[in-house]
N, C-alpha and C. Protein backbone atom coordinates (compact mmCIF):
# COMPACT_ATOMS: atom_id res chain seq x y z
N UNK A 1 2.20 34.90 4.12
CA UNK A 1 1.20 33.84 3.99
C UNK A 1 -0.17 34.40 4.31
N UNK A 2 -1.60 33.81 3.50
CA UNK A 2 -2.46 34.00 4.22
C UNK A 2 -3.32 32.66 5.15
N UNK A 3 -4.78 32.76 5.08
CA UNK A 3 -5.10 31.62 5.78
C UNK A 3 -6.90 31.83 5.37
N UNK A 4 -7.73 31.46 5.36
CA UNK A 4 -8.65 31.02 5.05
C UNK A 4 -9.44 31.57 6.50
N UNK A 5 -10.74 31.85 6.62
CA UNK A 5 -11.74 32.40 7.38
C UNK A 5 -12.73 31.44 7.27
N UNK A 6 -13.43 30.72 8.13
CA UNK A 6 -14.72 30.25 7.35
C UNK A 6 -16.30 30.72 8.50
N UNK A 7 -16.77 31.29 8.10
CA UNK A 7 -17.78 31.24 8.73
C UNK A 7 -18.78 30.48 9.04
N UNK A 8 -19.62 29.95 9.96
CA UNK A 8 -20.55 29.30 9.95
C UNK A 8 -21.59 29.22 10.85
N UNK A 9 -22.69 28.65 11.12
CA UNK A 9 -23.23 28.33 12.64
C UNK A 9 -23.21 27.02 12.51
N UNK A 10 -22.52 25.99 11.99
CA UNK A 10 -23.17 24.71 11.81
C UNK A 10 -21.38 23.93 12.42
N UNK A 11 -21.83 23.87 13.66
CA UNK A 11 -20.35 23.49 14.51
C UNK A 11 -19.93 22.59 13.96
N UNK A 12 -20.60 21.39 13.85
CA UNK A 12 -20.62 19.74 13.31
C UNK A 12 -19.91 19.95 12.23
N UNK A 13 -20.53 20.67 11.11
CA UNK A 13 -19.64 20.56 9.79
C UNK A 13 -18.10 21.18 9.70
N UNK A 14 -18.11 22.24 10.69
CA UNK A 14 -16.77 22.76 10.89
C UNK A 14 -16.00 21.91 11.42
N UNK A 15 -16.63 21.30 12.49
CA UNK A 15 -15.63 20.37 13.34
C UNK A 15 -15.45 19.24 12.11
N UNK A 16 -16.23 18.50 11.07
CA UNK A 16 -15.74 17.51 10.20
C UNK A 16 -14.59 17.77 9.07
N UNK A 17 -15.04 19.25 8.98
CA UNK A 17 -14.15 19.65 7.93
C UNK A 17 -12.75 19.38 8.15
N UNK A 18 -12.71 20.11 9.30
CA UNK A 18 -11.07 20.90 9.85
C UNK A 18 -10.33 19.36 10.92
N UNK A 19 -11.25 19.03 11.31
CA UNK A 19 -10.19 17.56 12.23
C UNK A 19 -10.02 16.79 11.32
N UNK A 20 -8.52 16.42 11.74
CA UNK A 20 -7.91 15.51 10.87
C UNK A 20 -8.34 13.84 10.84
N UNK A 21 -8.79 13.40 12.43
CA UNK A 21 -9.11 12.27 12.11
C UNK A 21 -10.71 11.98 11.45
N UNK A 22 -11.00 12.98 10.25
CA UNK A 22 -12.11 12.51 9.52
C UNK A 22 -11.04 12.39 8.14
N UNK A 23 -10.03 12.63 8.21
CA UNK A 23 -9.56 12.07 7.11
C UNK A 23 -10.22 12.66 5.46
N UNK A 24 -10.14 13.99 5.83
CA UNK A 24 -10.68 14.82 4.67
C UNK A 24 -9.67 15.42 3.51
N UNK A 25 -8.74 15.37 2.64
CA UNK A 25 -7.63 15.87 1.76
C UNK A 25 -8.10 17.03 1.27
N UNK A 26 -7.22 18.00 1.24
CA UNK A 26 -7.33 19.32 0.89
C UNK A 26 -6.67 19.77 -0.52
N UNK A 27 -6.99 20.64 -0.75
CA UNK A 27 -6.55 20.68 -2.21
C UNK A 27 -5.86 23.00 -1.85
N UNK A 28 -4.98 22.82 -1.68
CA UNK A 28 -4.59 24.46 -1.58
C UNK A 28 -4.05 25.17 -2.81
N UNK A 29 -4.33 26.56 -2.91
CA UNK A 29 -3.89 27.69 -4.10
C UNK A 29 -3.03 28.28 -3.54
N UNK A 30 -1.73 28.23 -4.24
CA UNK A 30 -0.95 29.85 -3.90
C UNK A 30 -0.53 30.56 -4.66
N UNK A 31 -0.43 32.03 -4.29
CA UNK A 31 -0.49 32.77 -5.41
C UNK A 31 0.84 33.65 -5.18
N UNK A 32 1.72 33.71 -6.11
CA UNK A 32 3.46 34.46 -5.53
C UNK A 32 3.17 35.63 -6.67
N UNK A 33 2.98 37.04 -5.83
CA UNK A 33 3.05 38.12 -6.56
C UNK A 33 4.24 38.98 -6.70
N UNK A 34 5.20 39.43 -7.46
CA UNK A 34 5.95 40.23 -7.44
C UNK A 34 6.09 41.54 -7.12
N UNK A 35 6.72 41.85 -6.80
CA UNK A 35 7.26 43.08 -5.61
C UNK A 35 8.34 43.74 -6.19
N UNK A 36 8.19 44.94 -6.14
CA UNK A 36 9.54 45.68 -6.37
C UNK A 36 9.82 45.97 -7.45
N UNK A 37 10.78 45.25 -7.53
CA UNK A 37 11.53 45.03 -8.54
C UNK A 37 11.52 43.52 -9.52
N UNK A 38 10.55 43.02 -8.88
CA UNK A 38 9.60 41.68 -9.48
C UNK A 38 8.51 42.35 -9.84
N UNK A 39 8.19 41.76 -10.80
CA UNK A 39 6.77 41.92 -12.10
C UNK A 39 6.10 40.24 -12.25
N UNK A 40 4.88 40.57 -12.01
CA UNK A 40 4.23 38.88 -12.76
C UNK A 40 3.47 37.89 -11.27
N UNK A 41 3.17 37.02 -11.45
CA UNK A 41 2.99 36.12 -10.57
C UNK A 41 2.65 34.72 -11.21
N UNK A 42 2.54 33.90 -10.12
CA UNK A 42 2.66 32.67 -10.20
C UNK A 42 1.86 31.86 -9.25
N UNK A 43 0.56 30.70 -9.84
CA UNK A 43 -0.24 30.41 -9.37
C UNK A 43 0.46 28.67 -9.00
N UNK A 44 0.14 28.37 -7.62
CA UNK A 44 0.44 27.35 -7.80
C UNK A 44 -0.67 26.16 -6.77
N UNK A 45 -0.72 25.00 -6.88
CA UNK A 45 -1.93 24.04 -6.23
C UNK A 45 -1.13 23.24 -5.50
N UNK A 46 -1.21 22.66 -4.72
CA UNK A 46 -0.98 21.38 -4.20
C UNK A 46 -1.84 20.83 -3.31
N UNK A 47 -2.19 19.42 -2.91
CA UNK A 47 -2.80 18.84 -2.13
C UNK A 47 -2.21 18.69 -1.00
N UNK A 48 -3.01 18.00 0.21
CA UNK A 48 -2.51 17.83 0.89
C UNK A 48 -3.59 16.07 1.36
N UNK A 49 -2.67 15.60 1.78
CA UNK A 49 -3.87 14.01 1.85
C UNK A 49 -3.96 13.79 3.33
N UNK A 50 -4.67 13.21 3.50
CA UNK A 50 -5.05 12.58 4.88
C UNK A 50 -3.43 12.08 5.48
N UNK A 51 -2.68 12.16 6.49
CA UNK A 51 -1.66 11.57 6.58
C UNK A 51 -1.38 10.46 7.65
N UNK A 52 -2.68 9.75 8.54
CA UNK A 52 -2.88 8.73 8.81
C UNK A 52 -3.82 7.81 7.87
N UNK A 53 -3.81 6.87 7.77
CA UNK A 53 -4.70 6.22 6.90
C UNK A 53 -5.08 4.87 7.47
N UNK A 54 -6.25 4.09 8.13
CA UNK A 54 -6.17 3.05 8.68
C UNK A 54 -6.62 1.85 7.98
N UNK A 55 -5.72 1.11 7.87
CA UNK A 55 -5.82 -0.31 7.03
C UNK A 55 -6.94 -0.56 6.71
N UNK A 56 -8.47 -0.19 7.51
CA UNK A 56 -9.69 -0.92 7.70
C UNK A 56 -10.14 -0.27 6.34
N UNK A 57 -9.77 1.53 5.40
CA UNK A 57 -9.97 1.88 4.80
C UNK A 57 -8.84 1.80 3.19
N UNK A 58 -8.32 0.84 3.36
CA UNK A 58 -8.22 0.20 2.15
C UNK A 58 -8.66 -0.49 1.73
N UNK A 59 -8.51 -0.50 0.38
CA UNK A 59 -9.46 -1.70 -0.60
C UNK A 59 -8.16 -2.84 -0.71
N UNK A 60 -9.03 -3.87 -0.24
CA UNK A 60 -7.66 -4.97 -0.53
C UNK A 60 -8.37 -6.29 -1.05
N UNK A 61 -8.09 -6.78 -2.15
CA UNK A 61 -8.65 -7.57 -2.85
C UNK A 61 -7.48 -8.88 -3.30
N UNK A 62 -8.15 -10.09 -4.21
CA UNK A 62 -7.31 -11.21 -4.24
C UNK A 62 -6.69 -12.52 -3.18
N UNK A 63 -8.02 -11.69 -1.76
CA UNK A 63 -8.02 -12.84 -1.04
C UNK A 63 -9.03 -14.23 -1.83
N UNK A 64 -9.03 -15.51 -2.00
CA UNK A 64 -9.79 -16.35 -2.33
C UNK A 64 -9.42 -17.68 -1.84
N UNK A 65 -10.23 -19.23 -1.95
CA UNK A 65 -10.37 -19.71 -1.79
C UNK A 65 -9.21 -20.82 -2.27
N UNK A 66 -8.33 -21.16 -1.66
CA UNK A 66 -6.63 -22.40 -2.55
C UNK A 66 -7.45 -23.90 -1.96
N UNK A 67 -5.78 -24.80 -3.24
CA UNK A 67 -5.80 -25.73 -2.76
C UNK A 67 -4.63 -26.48 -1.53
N UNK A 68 -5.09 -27.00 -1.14
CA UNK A 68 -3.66 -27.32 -0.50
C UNK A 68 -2.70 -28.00 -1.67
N UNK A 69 -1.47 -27.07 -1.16
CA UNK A 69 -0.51 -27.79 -1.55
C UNK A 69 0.27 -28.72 -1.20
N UNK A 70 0.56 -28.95 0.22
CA UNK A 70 1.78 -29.34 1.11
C UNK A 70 2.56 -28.25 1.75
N UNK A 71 2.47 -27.37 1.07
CA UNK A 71 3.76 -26.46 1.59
C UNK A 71 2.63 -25.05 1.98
N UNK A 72 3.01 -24.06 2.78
CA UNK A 72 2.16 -22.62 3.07
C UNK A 72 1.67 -22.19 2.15
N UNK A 73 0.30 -21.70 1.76
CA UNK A 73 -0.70 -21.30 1.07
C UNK A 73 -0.51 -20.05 1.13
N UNK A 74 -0.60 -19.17 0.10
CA UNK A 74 0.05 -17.81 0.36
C UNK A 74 -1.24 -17.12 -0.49
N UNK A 75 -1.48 -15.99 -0.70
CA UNK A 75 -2.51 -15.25 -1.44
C UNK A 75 -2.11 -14.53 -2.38
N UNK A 76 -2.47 -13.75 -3.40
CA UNK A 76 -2.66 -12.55 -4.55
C UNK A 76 -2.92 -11.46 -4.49
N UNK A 77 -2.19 -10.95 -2.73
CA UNK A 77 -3.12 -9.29 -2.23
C UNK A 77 -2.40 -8.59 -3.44
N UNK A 78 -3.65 -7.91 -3.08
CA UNK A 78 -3.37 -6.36 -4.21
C UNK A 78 -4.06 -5.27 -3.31
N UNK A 79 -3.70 -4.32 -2.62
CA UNK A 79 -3.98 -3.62 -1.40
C UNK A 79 -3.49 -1.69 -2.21
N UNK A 80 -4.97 -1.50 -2.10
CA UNK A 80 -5.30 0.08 -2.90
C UNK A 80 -5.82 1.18 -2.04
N UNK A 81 -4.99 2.24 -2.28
CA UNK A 81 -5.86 3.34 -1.47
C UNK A 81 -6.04 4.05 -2.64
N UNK A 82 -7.36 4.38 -2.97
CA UNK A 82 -7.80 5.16 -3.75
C UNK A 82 -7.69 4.35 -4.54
N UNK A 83 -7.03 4.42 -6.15
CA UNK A 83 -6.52 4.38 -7.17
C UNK A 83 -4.88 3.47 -6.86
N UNK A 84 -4.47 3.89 -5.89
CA UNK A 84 -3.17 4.14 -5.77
C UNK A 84 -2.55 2.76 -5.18
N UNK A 85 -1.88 1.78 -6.09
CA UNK A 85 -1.32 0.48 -5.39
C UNK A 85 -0.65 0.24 -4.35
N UNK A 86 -0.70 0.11 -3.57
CA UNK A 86 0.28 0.47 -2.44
C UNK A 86 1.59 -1.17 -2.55
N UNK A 87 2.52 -0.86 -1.80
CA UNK A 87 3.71 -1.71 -1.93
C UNK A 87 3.64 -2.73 -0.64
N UNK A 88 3.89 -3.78 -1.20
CA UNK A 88 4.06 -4.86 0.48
C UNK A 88 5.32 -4.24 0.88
N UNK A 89 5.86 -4.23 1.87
CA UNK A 89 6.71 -4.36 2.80
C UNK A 89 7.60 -2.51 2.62
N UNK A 90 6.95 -2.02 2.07
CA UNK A 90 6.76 -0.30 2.00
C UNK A 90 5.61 0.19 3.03
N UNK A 91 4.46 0.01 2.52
CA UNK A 91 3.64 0.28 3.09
C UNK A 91 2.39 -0.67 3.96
N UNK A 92 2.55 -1.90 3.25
CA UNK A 92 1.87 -2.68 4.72
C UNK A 92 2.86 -4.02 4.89
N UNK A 93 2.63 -4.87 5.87
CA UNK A 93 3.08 -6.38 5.85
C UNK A 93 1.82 -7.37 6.01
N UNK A 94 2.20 -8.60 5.22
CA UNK A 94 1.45 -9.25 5.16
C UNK A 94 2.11 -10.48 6.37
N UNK A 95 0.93 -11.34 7.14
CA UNK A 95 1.50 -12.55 7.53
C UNK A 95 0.01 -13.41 7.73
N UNK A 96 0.26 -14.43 8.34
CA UNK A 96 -0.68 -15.91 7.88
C UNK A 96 -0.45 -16.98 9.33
N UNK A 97 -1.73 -17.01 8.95
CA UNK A 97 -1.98 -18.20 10.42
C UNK A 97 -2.85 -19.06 9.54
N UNK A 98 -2.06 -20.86 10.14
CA UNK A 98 -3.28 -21.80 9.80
C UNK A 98 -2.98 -22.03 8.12
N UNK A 99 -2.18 -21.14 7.53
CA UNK A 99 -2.48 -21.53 6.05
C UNK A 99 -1.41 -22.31 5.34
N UNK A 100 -1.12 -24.08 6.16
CA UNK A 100 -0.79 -24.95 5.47
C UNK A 100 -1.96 -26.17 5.25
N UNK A 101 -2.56 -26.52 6.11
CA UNK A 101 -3.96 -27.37 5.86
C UNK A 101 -4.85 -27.40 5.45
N UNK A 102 -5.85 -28.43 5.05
CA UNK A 102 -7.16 -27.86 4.67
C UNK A 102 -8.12 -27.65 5.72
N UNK A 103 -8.61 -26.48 4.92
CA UNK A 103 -9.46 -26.26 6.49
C UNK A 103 -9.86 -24.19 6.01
N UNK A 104 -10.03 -23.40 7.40
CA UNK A 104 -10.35 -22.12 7.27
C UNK A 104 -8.74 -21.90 7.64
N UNK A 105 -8.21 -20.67 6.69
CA UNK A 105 -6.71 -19.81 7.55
C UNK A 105 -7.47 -18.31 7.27
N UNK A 106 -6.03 -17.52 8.05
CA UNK A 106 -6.18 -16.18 8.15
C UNK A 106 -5.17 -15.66 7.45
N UNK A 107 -5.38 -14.12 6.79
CA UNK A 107 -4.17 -13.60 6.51
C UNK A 107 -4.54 -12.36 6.99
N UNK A 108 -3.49 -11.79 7.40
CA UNK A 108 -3.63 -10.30 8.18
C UNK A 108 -2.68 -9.32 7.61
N UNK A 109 -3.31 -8.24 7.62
CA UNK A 109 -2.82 -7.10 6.61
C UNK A 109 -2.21 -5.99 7.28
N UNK A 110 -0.95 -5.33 8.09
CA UNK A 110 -0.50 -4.42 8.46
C UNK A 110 -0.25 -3.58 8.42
N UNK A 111 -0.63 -2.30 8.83
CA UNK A 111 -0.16 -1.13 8.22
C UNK A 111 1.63 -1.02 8.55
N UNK A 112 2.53 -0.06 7.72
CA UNK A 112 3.45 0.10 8.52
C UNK A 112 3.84 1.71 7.85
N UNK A 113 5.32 1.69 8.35
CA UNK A 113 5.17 3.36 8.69
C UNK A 113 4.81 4.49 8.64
N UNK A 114 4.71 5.82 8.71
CA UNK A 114 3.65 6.93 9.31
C UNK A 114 2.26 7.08 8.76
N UNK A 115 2.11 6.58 7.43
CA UNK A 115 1.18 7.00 6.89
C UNK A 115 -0.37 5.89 7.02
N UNK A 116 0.09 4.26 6.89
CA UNK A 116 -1.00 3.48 7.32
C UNK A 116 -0.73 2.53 8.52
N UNK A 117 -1.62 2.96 9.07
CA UNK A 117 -2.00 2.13 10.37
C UNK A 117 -2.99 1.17 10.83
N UNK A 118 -2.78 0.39 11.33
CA UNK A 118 -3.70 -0.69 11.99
C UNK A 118 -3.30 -1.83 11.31
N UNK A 119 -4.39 -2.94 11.58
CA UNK A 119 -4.72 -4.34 10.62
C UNK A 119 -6.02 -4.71 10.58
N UNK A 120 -5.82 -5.81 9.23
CA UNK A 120 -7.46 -5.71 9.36
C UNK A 120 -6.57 -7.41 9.12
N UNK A 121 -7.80 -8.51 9.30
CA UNK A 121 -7.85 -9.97 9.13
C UNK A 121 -8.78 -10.50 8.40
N UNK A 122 -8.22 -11.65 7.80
CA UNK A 122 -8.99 -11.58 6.55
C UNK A 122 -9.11 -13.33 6.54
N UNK A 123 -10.65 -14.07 6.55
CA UNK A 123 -10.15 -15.21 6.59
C UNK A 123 -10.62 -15.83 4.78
N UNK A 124 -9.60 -17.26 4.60
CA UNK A 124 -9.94 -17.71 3.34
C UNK A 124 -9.66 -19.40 3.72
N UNK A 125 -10.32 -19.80 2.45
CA UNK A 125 -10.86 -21.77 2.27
C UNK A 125 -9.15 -22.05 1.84
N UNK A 126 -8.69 -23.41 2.66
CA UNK A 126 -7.82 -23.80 2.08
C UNK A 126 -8.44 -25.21 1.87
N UNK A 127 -9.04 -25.80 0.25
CA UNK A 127 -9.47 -26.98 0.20
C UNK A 127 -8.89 -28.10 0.28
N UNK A 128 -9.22 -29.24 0.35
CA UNK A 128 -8.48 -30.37 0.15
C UNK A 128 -8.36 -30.93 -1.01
N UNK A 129 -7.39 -31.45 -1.48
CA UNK A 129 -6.63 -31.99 -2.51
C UNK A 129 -7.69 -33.27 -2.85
N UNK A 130 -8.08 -33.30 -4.45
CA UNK A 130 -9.36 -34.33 -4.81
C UNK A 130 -7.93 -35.69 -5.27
N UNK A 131 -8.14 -36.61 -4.37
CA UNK A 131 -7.21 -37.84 -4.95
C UNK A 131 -7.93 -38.63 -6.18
N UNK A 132 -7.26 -38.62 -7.21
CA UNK A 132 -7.66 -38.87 -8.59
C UNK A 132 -6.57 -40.43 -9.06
N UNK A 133 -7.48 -40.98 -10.28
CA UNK A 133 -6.31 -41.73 -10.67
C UNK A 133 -5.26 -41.01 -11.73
N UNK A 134 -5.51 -39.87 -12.03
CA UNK A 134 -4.45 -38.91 -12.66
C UNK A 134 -3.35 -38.36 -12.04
N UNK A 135 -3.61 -38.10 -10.59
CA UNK A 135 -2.11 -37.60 -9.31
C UNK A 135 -1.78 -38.77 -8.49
N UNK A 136 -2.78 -39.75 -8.65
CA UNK A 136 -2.59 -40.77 -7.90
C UNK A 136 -1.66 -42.03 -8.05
N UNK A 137 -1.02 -42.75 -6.90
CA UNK A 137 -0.36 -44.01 -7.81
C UNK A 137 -0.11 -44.74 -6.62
N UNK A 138 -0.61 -45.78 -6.88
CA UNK A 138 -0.64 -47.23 -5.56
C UNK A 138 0.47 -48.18 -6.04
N UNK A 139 1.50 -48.50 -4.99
CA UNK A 139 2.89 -49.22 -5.27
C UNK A 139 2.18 -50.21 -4.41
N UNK A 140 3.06 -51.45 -4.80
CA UNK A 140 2.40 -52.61 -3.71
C UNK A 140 1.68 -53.32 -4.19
N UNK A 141 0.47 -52.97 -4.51
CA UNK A 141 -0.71 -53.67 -4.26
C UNK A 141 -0.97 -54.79 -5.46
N UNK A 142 -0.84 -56.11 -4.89
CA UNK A 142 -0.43 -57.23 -5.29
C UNK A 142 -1.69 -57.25 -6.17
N UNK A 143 -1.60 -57.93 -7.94
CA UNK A 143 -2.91 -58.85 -8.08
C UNK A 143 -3.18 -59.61 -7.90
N UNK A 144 -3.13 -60.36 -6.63
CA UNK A 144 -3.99 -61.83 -6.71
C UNK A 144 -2.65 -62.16 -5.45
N UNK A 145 -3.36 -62.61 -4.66
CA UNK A 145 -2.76 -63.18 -3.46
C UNK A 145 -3.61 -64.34 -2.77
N UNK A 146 -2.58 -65.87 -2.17
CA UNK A 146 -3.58 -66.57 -1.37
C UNK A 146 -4.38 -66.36 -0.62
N UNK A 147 -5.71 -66.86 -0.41
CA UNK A 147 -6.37 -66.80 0.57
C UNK A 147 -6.20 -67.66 1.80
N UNK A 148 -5.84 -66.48 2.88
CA UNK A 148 -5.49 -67.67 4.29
C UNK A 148 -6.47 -66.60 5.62
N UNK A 149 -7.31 -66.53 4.96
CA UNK A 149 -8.19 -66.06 6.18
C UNK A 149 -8.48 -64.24 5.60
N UNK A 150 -8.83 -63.10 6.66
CA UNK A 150 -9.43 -62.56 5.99
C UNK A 150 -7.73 -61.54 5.20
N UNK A 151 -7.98 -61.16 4.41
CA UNK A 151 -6.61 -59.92 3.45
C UNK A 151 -6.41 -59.09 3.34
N UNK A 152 -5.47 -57.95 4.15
CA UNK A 152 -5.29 -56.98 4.02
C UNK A 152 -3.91 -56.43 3.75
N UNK A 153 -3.62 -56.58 2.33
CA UNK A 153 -2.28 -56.58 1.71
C UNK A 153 -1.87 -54.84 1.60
N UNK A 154 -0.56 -54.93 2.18
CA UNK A 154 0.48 -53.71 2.10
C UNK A 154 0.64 -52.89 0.55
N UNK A 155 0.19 -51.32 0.50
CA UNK A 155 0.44 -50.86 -0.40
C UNK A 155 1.17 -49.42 0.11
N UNK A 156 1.45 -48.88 -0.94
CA UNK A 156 1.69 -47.47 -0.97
C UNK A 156 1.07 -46.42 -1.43
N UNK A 157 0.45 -45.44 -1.10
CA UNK A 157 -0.42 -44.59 -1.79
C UNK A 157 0.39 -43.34 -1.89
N UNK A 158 0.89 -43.05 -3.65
CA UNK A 158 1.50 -41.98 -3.74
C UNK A 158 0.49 -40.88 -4.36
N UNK A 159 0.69 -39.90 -3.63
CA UNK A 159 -0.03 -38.52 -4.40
C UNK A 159 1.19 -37.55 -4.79
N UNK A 160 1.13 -37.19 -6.53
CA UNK A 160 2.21 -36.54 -7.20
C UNK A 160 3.43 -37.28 -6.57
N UNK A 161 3.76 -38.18 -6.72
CA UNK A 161 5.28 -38.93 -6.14
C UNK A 161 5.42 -38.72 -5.22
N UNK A 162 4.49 -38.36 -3.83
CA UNK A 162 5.37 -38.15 -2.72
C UNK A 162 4.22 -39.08 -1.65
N UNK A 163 4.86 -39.95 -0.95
CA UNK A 163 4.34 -41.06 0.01
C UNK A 163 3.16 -40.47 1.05
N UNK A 164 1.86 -40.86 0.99
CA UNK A 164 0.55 -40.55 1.90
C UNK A 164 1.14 -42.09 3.07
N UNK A 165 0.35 -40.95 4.09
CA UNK A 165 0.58 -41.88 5.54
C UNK A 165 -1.33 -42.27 5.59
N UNK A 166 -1.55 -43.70 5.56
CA UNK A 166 -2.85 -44.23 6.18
C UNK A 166 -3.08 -44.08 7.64
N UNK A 167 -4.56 -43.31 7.84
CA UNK A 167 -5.03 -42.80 9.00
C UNK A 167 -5.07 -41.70 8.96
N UNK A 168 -4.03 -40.53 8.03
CA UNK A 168 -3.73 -39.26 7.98
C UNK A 168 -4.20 -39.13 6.95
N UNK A 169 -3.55 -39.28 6.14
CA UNK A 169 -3.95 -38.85 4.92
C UNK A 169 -5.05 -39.77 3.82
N UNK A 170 -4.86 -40.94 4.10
CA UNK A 170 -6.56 -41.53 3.67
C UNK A 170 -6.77 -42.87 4.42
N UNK A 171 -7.94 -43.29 3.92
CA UNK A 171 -8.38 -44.89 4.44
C UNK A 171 -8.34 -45.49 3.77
N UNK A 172 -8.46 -46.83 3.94
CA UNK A 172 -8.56 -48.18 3.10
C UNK A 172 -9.71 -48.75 3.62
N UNK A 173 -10.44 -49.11 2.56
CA UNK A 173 -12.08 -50.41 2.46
C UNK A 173 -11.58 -51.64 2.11
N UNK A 174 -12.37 -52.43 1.91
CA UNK A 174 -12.17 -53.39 1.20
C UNK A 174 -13.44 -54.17 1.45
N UNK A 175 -13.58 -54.88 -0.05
CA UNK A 175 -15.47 -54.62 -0.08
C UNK A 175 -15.33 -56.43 -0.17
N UNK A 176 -14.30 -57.22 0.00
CA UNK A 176 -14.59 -58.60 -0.03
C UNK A 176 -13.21 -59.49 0.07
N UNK A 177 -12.51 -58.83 1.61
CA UNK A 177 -11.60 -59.49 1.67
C UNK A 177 -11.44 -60.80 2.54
N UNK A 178 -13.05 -61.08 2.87
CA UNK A 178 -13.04 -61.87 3.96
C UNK A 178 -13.29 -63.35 3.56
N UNK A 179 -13.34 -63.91 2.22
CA UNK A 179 -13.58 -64.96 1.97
C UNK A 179 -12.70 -64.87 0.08
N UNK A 180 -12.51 -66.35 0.00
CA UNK A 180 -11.47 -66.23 -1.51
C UNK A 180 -12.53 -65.41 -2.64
N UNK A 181 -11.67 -65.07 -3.75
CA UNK A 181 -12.84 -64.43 -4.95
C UNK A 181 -12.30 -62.66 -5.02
N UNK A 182 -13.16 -62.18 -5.36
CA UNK A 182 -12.45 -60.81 -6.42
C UNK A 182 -13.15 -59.57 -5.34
N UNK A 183 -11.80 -58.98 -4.82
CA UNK A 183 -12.09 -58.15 -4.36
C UNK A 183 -11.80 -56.04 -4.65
N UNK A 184 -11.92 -55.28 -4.21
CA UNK A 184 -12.33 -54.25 -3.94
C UNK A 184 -11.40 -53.31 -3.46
N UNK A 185 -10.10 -53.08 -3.70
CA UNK A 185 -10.09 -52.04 -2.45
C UNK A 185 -9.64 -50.33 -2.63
N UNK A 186 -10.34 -49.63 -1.81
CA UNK A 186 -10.75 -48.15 -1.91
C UNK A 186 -10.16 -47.32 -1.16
N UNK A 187 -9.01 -46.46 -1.85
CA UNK A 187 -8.45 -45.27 -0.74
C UNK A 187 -9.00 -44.49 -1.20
N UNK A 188 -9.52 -43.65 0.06
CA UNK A 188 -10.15 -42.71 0.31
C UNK A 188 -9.57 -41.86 0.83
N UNK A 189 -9.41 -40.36 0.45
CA UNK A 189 -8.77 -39.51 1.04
C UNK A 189 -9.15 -38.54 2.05
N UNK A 190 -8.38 -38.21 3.39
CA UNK A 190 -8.96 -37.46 4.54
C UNK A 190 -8.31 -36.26 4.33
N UNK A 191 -8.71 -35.79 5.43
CA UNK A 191 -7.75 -34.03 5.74
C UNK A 191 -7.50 -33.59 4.71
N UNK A 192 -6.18 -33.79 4.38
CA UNK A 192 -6.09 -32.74 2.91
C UNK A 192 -6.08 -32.71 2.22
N UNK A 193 -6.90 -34.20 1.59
CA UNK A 193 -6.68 -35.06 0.80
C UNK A 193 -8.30 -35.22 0.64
């Protein structure tokens, strides 16, 4: 084998070159000459890459902004070193705080075995769900009921078929229930809604 000499006066650049935690990849030549009773040779390259790598220096993209669904809000990572796609649960893990509501969550990005290390955290919008009369559907709600003082008649407020709780998930107005005649009334949606 041989080995490389480098001369210099410039300590700093030697010391960046040659320590590994600057995370510099090398690119090596070898050259196999024949001997003897061998004739010829043979040139050959290989790299050599950084072999810690810390999460903070990947490119990780496809975090963005959801809607709530009801159920855990999950993301579209796509997590690159270099060029090079890296694999969930090969080379990092993903996990999640906070991301069933509307509101701010986190997702955090792990390195795992020898080669990437650390985490980095990543926060994203989980919005609230716009209640429409297209997802929307009110069971109950009577047309036309006696007047015996002021009215606040029992309904159901379904979003996509599945039952909203009042107080939680929206409010009720009512713009003229306090005397007989044609009234008004308005769910309004809260939290995740």
């Amino acid at each position: 084998t041989s080995g490389a000499l480098i001369l210099s006066n410039d300590g700093d650049f030697i010391y960046k070159v040659t320590h590994p935690k600057f995370e510099i990849e090398k690119t090596y030549t070898v050259t196999v000459k024949g001997k003897g009773n061998y004739d010829g040779s043979i040139v050959l390259t290989y790299e050599i890459s950084a072999s810690i790598v810390p999460v903070s220096k990947l490119k990780i993209t496809g975090i963005k902004a959801k809607t709530f669904t009801g159920t855990r809000v999950k993301q579209d990572i796509v997590v690159k070193y270099g060029k090079t796609v890296l694999t969930e649960g090969e080379d990092y893990e993903v996990s999640y705080e906070g991301n069933i509501h509307a509101g701010k969550a986190y997702v955090t990005i792990t390195g795992i075995g020898d080669t990437y290390v650390g985490s980095v955290t990543k926060s994203f919008k989980i919005n609230a769900v716009k209640l429409t009369a297209k997802n929307t559907e009110v069971e109950g709600l009577p047309s036309e009921v006696k007047f015996q003082g002021e009215v606040t008649p029992e309904a159901t407020v379904l979003f996509a078929g599945f039952p909203l709780t009042e107080g939680k998930d929206y409010t009720v107005t009512y713009s003229n229930n306090a005397k007989a005649g044609t009234d008004t009334v308005t769910f309004k949606g809260i939290n995740d809604y």
